[in-house]
Structures are given as C-alpha cells and as structure tokens.
Protein backbone atom coordinates (compact mmCIF):
# COMPACT_ATOMS: atom_id res chain seq x y z
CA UNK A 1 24.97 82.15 140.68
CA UNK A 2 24.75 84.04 137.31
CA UNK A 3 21.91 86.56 136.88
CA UNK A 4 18.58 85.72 134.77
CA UNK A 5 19.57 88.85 132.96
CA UNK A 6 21.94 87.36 130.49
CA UNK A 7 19.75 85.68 127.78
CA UNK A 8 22.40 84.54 125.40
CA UNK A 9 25.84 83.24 125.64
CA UNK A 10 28.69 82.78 122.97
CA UNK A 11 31.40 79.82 123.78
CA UNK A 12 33.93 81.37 121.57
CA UNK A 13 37.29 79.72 120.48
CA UNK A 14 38.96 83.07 120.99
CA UNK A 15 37.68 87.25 119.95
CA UNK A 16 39.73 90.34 119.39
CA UNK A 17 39.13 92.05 121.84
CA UNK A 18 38.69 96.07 122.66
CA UNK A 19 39.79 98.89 121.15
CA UNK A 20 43.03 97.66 120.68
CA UNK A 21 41.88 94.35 119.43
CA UNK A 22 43.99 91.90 121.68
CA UNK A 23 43.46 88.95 121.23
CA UNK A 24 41.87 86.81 124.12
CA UNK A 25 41.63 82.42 123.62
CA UNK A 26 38.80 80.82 125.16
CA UNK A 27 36.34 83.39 125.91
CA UNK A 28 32.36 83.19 126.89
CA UNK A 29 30.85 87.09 125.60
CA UNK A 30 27.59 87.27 127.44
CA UNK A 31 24.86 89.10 125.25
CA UNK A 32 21.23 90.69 126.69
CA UNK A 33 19.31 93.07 124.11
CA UNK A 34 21.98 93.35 121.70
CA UNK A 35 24.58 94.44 124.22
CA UNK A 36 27.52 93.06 125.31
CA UNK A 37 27.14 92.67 129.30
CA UNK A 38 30.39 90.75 130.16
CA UNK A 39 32.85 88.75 128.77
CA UNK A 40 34.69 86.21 130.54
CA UNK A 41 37.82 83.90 129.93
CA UNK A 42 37.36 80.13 130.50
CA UNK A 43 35.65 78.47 127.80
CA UNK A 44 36.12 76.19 124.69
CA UNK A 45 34.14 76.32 121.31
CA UNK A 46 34.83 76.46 117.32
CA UNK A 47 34.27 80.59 116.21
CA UNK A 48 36.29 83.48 116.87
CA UNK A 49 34.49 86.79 117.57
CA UNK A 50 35.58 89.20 115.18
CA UNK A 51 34.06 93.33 115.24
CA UNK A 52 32.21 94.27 112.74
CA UNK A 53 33.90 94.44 109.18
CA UNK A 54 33.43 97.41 107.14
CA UNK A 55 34.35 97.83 103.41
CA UNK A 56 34.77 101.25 103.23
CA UNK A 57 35.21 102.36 99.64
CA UNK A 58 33.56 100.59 96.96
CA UNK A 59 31.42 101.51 94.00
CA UNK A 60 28.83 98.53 93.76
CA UNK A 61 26.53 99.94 90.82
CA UNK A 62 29.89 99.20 88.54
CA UNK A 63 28.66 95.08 88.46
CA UNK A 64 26.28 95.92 86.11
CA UNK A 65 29.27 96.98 83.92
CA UNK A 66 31.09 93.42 84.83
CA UNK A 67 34.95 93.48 83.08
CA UNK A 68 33.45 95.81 80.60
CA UNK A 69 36.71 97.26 79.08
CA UNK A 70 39.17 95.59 81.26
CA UNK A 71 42.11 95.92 79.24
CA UNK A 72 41.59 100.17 79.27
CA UNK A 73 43.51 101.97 81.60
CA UNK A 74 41.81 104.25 84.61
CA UNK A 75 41.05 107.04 82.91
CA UNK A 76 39.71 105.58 79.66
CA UNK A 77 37.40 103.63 81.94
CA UNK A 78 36.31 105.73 84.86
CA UNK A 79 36.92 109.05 84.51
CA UNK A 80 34.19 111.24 84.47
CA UNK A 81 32.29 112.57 81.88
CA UNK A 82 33.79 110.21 79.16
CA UNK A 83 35.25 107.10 80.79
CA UNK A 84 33.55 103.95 79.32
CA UNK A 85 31.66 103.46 82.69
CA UNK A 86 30.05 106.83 82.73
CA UNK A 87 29.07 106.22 79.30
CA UNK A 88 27.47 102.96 79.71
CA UNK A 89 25.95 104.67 82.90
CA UNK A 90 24.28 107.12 80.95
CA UNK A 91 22.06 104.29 79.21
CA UNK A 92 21.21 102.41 82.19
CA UNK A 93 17.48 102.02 83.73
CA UNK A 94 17.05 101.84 87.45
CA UNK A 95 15.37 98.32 87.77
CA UNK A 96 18.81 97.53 86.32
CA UNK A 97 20.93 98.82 88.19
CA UNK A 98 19.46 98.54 91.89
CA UNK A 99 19.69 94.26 90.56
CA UNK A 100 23.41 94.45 90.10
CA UNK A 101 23.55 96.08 93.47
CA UNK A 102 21.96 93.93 95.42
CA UNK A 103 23.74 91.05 93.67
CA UNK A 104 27.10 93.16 94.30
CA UNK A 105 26.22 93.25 97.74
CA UNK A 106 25.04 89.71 98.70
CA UNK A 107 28.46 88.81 97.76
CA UNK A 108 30.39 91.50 99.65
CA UNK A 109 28.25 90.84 102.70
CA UNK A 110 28.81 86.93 102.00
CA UNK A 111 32.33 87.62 103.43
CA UNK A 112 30.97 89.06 107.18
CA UNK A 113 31.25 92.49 105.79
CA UNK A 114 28.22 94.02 107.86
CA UNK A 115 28.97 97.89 106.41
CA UNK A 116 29.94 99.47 103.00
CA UNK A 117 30.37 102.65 102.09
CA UNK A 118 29.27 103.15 99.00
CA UNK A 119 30.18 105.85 95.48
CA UNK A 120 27.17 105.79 93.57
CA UNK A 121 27.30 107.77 90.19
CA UNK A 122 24.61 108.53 88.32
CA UNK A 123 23.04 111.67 90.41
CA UNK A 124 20.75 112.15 92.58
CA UNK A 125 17.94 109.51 91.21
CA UNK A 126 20.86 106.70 91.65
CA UNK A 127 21.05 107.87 95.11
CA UNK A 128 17.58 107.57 96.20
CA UNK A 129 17.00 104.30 94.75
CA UNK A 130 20.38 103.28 96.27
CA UNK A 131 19.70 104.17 100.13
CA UNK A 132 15.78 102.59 99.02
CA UNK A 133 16.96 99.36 98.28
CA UNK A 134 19.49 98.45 100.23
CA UNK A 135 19.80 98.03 103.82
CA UNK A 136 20.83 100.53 106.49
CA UNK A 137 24.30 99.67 106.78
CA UNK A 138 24.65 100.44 102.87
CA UNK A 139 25.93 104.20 103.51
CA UNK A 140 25.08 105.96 100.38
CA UNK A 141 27.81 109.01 99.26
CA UNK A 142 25.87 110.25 96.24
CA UNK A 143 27.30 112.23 93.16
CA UNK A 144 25.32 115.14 92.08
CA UNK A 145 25.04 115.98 88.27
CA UNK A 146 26.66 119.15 87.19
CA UNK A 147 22.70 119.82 85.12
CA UNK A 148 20.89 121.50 87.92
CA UNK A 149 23.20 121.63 90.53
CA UNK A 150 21.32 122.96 93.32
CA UNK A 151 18.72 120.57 93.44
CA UNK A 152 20.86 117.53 92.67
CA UNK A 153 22.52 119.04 95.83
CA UNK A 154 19.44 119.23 97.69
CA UNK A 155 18.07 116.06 96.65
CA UNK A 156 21.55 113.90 98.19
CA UNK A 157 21.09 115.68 101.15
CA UNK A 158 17.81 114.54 101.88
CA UNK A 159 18.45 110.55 100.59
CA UNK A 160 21.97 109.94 101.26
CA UNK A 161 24.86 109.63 103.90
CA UNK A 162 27.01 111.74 102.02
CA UNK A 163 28.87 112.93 99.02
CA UNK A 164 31.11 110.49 97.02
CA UNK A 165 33.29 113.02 94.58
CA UNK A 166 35.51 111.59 91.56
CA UNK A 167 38.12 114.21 91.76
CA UNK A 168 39.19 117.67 93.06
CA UNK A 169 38.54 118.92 89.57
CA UNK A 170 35.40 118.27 88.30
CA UNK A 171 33.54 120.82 90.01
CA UNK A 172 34.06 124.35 89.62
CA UNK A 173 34.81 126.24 93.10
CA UNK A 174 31.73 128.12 93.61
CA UNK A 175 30.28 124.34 93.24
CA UNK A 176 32.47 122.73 95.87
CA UNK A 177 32.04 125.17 98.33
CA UNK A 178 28.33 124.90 97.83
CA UNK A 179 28.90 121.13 98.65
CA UNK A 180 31.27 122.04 101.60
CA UNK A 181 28.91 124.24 103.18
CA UNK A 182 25.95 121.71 102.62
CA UNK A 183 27.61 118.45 103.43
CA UNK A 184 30.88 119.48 105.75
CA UNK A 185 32.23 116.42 107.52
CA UNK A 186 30.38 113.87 105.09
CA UNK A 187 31.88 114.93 101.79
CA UNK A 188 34.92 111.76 100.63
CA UNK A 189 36.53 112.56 97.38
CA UNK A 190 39.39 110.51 94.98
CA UNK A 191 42.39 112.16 95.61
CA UNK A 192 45.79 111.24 94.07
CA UNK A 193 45.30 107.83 92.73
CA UNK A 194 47.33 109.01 89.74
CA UNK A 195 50.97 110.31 89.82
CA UNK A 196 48.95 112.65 86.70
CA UNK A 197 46.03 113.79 89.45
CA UNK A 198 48.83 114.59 92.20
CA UNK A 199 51.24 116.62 90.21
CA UNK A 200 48.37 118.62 89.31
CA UNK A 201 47.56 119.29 92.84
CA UNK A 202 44.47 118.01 93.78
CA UNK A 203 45.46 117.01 97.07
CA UNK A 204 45.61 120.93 97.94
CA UNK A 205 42.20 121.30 95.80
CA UNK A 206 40.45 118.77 97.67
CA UNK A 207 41.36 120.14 101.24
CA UNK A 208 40.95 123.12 100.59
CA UNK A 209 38.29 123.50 98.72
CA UNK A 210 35.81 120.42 100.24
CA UNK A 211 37.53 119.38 103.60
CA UNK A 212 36.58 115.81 103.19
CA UNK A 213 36.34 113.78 106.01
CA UNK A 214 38.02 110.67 103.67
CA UNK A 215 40.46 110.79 101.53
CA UNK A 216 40.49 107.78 99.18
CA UNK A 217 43.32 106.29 97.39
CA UNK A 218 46.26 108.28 98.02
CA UNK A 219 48.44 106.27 96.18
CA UNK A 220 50.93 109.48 95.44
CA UNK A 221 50.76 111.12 98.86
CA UNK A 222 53.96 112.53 99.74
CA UNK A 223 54.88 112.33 103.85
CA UNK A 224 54.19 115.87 104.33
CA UNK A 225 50.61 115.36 102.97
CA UNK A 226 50.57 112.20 105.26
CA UNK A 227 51.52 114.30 108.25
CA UNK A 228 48.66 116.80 107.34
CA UNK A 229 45.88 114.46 107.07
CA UNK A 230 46.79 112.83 110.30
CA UNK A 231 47.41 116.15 112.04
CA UNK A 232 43.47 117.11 111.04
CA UNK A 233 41.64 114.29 112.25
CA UNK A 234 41.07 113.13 108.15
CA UNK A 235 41.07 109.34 107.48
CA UNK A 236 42.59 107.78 103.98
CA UNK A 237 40.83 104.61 102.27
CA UNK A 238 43.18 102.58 100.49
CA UNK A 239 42.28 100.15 97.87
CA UNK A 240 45.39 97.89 97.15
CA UNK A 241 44.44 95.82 95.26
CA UNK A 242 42.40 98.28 92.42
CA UNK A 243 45.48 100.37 92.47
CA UNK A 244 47.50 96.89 91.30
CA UNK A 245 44.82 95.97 88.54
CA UNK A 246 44.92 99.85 87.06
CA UNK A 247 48.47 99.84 87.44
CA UNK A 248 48.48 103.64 89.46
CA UNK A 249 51.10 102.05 91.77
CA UNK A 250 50.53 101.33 95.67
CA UNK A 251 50.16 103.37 98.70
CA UNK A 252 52.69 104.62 101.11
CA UNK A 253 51.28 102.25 104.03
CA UNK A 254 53.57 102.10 106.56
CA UNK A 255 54.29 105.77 106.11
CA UNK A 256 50.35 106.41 107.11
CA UNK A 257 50.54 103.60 109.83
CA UNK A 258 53.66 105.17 111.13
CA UNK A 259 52.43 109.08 110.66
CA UNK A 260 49.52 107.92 112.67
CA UNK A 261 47.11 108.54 110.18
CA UNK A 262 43.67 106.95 110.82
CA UNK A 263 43.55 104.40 107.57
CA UNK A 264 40.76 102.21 106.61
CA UNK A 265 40.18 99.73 103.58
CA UNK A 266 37.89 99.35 100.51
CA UNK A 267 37.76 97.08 97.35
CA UNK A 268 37.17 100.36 95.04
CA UNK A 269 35.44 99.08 91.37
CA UNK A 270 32.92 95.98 91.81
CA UNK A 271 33.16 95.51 88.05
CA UNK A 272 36.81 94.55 88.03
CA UNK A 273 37.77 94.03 91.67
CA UNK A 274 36.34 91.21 93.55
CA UNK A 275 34.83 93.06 96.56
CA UNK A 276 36.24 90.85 99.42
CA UNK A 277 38.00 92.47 102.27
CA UNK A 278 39.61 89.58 103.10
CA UNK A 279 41.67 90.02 100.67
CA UNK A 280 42.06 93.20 100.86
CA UNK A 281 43.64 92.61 104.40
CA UNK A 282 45.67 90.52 103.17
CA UNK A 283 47.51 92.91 100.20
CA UNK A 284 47.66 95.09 103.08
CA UNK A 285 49.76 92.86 105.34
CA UNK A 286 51.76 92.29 102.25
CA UNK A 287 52.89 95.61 102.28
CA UNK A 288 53.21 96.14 105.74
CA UNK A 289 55.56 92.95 106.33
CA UNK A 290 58.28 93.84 108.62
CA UNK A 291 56.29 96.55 110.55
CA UNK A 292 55.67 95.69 113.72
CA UNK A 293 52.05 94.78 114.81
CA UNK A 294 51.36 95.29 111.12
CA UNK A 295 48.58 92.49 111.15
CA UNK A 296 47.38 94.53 114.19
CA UNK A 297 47.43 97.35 112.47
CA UNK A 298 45.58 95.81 109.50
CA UNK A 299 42.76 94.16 111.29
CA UNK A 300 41.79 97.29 113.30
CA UNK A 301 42.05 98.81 109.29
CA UNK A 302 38.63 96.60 108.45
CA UNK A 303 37.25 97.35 111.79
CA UNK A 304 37.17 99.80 114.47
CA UNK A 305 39.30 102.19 112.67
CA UNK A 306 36.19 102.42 110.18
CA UNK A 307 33.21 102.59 112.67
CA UNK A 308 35.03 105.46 114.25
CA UNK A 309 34.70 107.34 110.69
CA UNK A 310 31.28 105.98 109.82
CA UNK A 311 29.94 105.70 113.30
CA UNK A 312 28.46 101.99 112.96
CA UNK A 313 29.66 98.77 114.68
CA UNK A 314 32.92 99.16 116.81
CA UNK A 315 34.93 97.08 119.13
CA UNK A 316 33.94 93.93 121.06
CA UNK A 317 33.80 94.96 125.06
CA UNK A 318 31.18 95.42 127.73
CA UNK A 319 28.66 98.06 127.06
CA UNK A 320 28.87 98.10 123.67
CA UNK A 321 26.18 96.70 121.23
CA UNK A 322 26.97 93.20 120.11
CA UNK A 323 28.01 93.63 116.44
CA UNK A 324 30.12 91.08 115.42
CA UNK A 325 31.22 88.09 113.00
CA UNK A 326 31.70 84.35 113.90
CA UNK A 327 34.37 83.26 112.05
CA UNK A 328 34.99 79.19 112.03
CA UNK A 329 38.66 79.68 114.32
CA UNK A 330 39.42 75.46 113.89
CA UNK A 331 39.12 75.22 109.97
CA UNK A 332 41.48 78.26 109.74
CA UNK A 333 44.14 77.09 112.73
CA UNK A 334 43.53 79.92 115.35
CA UNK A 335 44.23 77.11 117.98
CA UNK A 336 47.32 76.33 116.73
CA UNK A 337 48.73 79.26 115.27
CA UNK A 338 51.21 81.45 116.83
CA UNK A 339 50.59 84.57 115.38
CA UNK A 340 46.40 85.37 115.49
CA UNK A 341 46.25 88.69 113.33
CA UNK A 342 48.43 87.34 110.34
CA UNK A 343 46.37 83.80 110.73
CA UNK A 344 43.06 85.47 110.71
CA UNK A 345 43.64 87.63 107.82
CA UNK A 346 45.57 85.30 106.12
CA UNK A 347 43.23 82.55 106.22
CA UNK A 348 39.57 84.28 106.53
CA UNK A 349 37.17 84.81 103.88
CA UNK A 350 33.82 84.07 103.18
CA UNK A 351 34.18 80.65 103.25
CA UNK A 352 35.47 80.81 106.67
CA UNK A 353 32.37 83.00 108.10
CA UNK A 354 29.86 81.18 110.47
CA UNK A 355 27.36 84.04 111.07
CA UNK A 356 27.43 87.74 111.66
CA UNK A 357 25.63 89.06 114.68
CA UNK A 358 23.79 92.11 115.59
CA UNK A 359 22.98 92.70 111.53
C-alpha cells in the first residue's frame, strides 16, 4: 500500500529522465511539496515530462524595436554606441519598454521556456525596472553606462543577476577589471560573433580581462579556443539561428560537443529572431546530423546543461524539485517514433506544450 505522503501523481506517456536524460516510456513521477519523491515505470497517459527549458541568451527589450532596420547588417544595427538599436534606445521611456518585455516574454514562455537569461541595454535604470517587472526566473545581466561608471556598477549589482557585456572592447581595462572584481563568475560577454571581432582578438580580451562565466556566440572560435573554454569550466551560448539572419556564419558545434565544452542555447535579438527554443533545437540538430547522440546532446543543450550555469530547474529524478514541462507526447508521435530526442525536438513547440510545472 502506497504512503499518504504522495499528494500528486503524473501518468506520463514517457519523461527524459536524469542527468543524462534517457528516455523512459510509460512512467508515473510521484510529486509531494514540489519534489519529486519517486518515479516509477508502468503507466499509460498523453504528456511527456520534459526538464525545465531555459533560453539562455536573448535580449527581450529589442521587441520594442520590432524588424526596425532589418535589411542592415550587425553592426549597423547593434553595435554599441551607434547601431540603430542603441539609438532608438536612447529615446525610449520605461513604461515602454518594460510593455514590450513582458509581451516578449509571454511569447517565449508560451513555448514551456520556464527561464531566460536576459541582455538588457540601456544601464542601470533598464535593469531595475527589468528584474521589477518580470518574474524570478527572468535573470537580469545588466549593462552599465560608460557616464558614471561606478555607480552604474553599483547600481547592477544590487538589482540584477549579472553583467550582460556587448564586446571585449567597449570598456577600457581599468573598467573591466572593475567589473571582474565586482561581478566575477556572473559577468557573460559577446565574443567572436564576427570573423572582424575575432581577428581582432577579443576572445583573449574577454578572458583575460573579465573571466566570464558565458561566452556567447562564438561563431569564429578556433579548436584551441574550444579546448580552453572547456578546460576552465566556461560555458558557450550559441544562437544559430541569429547568426543565419545576420549572416556572421555558424558555430563550430560538434567541435564544442566533441571538445566537451559545456554549450547551451539562446534565440539572441527578440526584434528579428522569433524567440522559440524549439527551434532553436532544432537548427542545432541540423548541424549536428551525423554526430552521434546529437539530439541527446541537443536536448540536454535547452536543459540541464543550462540550470547547471544558471542554477535554476535541472533534471527530472527523485529528490529533486519538480520543475518540468508537459508536452502533448500523442499529437507529436512519441509513441510511435523510433528515435525520442530527434522526435521531440523536431516536433515540439508551443503548440505542442500542455503545462509547465513547478513555475
């Protein structure tokens, strides 16, 4: 006879599983104060139990700026000081911009995403209205202005998660080691989206001079680079499918899967990139065709790879705090389909999520 202790029960179709995100068909997860107290095989019902789903680069204040400009390339656009974002940025009220937020993310969070880790220009005012606003899972990595540095500085560290940083370059030194000694292990920075930003060295710059816990983009990164990060603990966001729209090429994927590197994913600009991880899972099993246990791979890319970096969510398994996302397993095939990973990536979006749990 089962325990009164277990309050709630999920009939599931199927869940990935652990760490390692196996996937287990026809399982009953047994749930008590918003913990996970066993899971046992044996059942039949429609969802499968996915972990929690984390976009982890994205810059959701850039909705307000929706296809502004969308024939410029990146630098004419987003570059900082003069890119046409940071221009139109410079004219825009709060009450308007914390509404395209929270429009940008009811529709990223439509799609089971229950994390994002968001760049938010605009200083240290953007930043406290940000991590206001939105709920706790929004992780804030603020920008300070370059006009009274110190207390821009200050003022992040108070309001936000961490620091978001455009570039190795536009600080001076003596300001990014004031950032590195304020913010060390929370400091993520844009490093080498360009083949023009990576011949110029700002992969060196950046570890060097702000040892940033993420590395995003990395679109240039050569395999001794790839080697490093993975050799220091670091973690690389890639953003596929912005680096296809801007035309800055693609990422060396399967050399970071294969290096060991710990990679995550993010959607990158709201204001020309549909933010929907789903899809973003999917441009990464593109590129990963042919490697084995790619959709593996990918999966764990949107999920516990991420809420080891960000420390939120993690895998499905006893003991752990039930964070997950129902996703409806009949519409998309998962009875039927021989291959889980590729048909869950392939085939999930928002459309295809029942609930999220533990958000």
């Amino acid at each position: 006879m089962r325990s009164s202790y277990r309050t709630a029960e999920l009939n599931l179709l199927g869940a990935f599983i652990d760490d390692d995100l196996h996937y287990e068909r026809g399982v009953r997860i047994y749930i008590q104060d918003n913990a996970i107290v066993d899971i046992e095989k044996g059942s039949e019902g429609r969802a499968v139990a996915v972990p929690a789903i984390f976009n982890s680069h994205v810059h959701t204040g850039d909705f307000l700026f929706n296809e502004a400009g969308y024939s410029l390339p990146l630098e004419k656009l987003v570059a900082p000081p003069d890119g046409l974002k940071h221009r139109l940025l410079e004219n825009t009220d709060k009450k308007s911009m914390v509404s395209a937020r929270k429009r940008a993310m009811k529709g990223i969070m439509s799609g089971g995403v229950i994390a994002v880790a968001d760049f938010v220009e605009g200083g240290a005012a953007f930043a406290m209205e940000a991590k206001n606003c939105m709920p706790l899972s929004h992780l804030v990595y603020g920008r300070p202005k370059r006009e009274d540095f110190e207390s821009e500085l200050q003022k992040i560290r108070l309001w936000a998660d961490g620091l978001g940083i455009p570039d190795a370059f536009s600080y001076s030194e003596d300001e990014m080691e004031k950032m590195r000694s304020s913010f060390h292990g929370r400091i993520s920075v844009h490093v080498s989206e360009t083949a023009k930003s990576h011949s110029s060295g700002d992969f060196r710059t950046a570890m060097d001079s702000l040892d940033p816990f993420l590395l995003v983009h990395g679109v240039h990164f050569n395999k001794r680079e790839i080697n490093e990060i993975a050799e220091k603990g670091k973690s690389i966001a890639v953003c596929i499918r912005s680096n296809m729209w801007f035309s800055v090429g693609l990422p060396p994927l399967k050399e970071m899967v294969e290096t060991g590197a710990n990679v995550v994913l993010g959607t990158d600009n709201v204001g020309w990139i549909k933010p929907d991880i789903w899809r973003e899972m999917e441009a990464a099993i593109t590129l990963m065709r042919g490697v084995k246990e790619a959709g593996r791979a990918v999966l764990k890319m949107a999920t516990v790879s991420p809420s080891a970096v960000f420390n939120f969510g993690g895998p499905i398994k006893k003991g752990a705090k039930a964070i997950m996302v129902l996703m409806d397993g009949r519409r998309m095939g998962m009875d039927l389909t021989y291959e889980p990973y590729y048909a869950l990536i392939k085939r999930g979006g928002p459309e295809m999520v029942m609930r999220t749990i533990g958000y």
